[in-house]
N, C-alpha and C. Protein backbone atom coordinates (compact mmCIF):
# COMPACT_ATOMS: atom_id res chain seq x y z
N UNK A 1 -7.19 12.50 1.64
CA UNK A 1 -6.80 11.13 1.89
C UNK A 1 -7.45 10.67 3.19
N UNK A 2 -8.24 9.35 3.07
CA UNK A 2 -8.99 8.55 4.21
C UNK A 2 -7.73 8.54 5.18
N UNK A 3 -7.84 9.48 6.32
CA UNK A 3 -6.52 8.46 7.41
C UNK A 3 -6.01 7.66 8.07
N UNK A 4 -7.68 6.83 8.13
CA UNK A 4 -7.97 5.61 8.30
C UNK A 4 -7.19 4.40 7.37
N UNK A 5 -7.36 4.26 6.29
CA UNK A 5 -6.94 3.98 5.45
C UNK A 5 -5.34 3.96 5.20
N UNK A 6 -5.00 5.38 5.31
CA UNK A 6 -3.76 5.64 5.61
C UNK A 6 -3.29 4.67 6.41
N UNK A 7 -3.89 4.31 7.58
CA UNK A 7 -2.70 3.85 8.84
C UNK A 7 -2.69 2.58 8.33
N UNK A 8 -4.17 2.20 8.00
CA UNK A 8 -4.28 0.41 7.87
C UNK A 8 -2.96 0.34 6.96
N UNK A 9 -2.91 1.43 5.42
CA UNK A 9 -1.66 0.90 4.37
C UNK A 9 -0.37 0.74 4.86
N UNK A 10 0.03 1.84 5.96
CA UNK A 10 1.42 1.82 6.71
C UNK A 10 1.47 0.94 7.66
N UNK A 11 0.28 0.45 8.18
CA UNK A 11 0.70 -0.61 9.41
C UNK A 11 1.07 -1.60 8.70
N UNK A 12 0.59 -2.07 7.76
CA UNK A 12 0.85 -3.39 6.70
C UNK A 12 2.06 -3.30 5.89
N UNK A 13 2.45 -2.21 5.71
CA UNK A 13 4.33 -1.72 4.94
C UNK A 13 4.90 -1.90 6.66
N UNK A 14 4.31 -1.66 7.64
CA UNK A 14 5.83 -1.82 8.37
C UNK A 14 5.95 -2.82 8.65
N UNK A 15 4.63 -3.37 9.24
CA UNK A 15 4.52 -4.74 9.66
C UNK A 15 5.17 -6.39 8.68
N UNK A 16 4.70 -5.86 7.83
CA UNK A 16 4.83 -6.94 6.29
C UNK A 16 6.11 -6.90 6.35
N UNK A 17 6.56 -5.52 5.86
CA UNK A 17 7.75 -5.74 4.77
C UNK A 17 8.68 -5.19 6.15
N UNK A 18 8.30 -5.10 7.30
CA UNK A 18 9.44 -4.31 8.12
C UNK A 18 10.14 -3.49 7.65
N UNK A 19 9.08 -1.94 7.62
CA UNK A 19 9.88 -1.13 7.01
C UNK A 19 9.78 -0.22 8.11
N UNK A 20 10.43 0.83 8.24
CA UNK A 20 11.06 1.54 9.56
C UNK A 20 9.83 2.92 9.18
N UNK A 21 9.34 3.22 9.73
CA UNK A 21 8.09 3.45 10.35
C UNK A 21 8.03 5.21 9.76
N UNK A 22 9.30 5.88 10.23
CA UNK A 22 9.18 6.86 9.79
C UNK A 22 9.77 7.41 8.04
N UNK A 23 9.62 6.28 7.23
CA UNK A 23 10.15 6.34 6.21
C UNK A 23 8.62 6.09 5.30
N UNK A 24 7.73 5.70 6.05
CA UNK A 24 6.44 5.26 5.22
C UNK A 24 5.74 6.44 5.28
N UNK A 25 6.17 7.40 4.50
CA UNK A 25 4.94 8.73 4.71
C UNK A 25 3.86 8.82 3.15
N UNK A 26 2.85 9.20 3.22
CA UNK A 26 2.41 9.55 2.10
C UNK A 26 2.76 9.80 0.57
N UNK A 27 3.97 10.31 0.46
CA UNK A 27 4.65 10.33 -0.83
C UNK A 27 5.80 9.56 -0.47
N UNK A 28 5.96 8.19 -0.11
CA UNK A 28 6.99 7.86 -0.24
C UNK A 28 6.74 6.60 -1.42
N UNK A 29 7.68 6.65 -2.36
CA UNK A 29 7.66 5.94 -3.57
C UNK A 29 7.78 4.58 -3.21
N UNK A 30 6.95 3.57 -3.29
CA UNK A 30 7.35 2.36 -2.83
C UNK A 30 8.48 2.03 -3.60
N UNK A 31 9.15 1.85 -4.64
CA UNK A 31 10.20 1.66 -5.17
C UNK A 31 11.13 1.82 -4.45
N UNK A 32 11.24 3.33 -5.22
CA UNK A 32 12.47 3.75 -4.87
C UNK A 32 12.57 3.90 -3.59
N UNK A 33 12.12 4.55 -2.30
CA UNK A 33 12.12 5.13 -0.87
C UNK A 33 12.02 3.50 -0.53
N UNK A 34 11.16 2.54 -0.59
CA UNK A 34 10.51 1.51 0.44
C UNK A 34 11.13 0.18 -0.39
N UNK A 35 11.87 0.06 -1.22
CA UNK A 35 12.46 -0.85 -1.83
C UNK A 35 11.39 -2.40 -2.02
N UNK A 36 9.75 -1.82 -2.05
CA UNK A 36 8.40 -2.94 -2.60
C UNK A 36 8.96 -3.35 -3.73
N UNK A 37 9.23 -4.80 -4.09
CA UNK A 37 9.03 -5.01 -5.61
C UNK A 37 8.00 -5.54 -6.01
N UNK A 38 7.67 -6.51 -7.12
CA UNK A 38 6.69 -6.89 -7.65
C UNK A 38 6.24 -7.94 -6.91
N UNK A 39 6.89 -8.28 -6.36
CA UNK A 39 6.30 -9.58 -5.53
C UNK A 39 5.82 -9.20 -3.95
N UNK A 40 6.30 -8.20 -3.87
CA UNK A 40 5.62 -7.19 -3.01
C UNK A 40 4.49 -6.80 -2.58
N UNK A 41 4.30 -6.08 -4.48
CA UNK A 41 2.82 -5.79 -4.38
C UNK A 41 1.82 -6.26 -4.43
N UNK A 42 2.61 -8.20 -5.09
CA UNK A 42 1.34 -8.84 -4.81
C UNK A 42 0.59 -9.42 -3.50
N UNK A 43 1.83 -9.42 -2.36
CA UNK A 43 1.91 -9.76 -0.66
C UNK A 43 0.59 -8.85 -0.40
N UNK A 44 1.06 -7.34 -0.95
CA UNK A 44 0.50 -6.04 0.17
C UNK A 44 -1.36 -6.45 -0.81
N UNK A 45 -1.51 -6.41 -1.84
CA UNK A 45 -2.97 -6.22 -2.47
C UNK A 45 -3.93 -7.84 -1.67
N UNK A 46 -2.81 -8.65 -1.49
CA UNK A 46 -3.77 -9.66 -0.97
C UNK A 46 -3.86 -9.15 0.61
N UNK A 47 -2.87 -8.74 1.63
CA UNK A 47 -2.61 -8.63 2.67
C UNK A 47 -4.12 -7.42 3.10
N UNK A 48 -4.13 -6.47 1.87
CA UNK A 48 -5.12 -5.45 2.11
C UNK A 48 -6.51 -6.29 1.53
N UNK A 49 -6.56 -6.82 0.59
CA UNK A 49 -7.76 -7.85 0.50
C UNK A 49 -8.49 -8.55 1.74
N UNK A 50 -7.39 -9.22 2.89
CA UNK A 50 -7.73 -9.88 3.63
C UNK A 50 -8.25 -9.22 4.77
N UNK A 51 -7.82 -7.74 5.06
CA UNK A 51 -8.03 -6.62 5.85
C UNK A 51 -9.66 -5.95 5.44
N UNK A 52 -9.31 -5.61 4.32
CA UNK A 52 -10.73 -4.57 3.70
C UNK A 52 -11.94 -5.52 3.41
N UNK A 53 -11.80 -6.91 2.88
CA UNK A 53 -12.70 -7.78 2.07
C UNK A 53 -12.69 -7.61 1.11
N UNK A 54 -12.28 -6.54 0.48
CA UNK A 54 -12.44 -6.30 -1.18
C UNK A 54 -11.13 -6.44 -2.03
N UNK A 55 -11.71 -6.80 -3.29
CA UNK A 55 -10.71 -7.21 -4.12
C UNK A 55 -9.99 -5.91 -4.94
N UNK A 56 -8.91 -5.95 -5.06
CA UNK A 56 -8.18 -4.83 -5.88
C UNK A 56 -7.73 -5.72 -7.03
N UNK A 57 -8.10 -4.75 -8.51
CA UNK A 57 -8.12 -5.69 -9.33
C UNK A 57 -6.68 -5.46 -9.68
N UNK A 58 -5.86 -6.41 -10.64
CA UNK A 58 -4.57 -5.81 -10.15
C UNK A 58 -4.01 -4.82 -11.32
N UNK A 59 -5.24 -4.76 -12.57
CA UNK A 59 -4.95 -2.93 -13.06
C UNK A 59 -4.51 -2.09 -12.57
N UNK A 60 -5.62 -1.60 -12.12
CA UNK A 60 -5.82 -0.45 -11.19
C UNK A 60 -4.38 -0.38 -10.26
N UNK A 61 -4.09 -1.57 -10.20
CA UNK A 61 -2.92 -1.19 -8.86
C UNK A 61 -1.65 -1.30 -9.77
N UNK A 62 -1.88 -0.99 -10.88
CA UNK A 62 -0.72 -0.80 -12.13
C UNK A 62 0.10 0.69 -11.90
N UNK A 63 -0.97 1.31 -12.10
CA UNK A 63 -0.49 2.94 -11.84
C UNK A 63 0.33 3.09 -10.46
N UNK A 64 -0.39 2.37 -9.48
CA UNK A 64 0.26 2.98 -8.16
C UNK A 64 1.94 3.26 -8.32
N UNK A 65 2.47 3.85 -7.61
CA UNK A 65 3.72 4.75 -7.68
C UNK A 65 3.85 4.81 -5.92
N UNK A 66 2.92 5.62 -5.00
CA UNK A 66 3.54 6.14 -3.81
C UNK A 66 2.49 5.46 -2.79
N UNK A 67 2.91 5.11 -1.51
CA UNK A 67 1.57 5.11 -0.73
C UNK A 67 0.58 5.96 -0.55
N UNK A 68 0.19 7.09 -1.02
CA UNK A 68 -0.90 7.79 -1.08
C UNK A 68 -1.37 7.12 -2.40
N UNK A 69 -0.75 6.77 -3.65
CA UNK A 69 -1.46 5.90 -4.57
C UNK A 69 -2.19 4.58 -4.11
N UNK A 70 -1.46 4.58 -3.23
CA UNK A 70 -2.28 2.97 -2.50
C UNK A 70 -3.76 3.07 -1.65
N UNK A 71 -3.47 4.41 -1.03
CA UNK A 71 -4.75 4.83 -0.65
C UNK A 71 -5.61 5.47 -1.28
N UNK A 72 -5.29 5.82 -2.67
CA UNK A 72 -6.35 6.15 -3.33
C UNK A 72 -6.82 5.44 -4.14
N UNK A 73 -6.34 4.09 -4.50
CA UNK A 73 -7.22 3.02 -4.86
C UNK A 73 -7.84 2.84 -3.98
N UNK A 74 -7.35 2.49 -2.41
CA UNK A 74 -8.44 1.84 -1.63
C UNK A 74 -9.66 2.92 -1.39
N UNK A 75 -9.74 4.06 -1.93
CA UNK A 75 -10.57 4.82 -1.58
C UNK A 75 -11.73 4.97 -2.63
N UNK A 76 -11.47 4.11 -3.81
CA UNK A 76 -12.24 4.49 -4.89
C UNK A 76 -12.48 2.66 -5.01
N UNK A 77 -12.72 1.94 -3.99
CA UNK A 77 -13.81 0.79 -3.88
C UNK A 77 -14.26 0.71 -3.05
């Protein structure tokens, strides 16, 4: 996992959604652990759009499940 990447996804879960900092680890389920919903994920894919430049199509960000899923989309554009 990019750790770069990593921080940018957690600075944007704490910052965004004010989520308490040590609860955003790598396997934490945005669901269930980080209480993201769907309207969520559409905040965080534009929020990381506006960060990275690149577009996440919002397939791909179908599967995601945990923040390490989040960084491994961003790692495979």
């Amino acid at each position: 996992m990019c750790e770069a990447k990593y921080e940018m996804v957690r600075g944007v879960l704490v910052e965004e959604f004010e989520l308490d900092p040590e609860k955003v680890r790598p396997d934490a389920h945005l669901i269930d652990d980080l209480g993201i919903d769907s309207i969520d994920a559409v905040d965080l894919l534009v929020r990381l759009k506006e960060l990275t430049g690149k577009h996440v199509p919002p397939d791909r960000f179908r599967s995601v499940r945990s923040v390490a899923d989040v960084v491994a989309v961003l790692d495979t554009l």
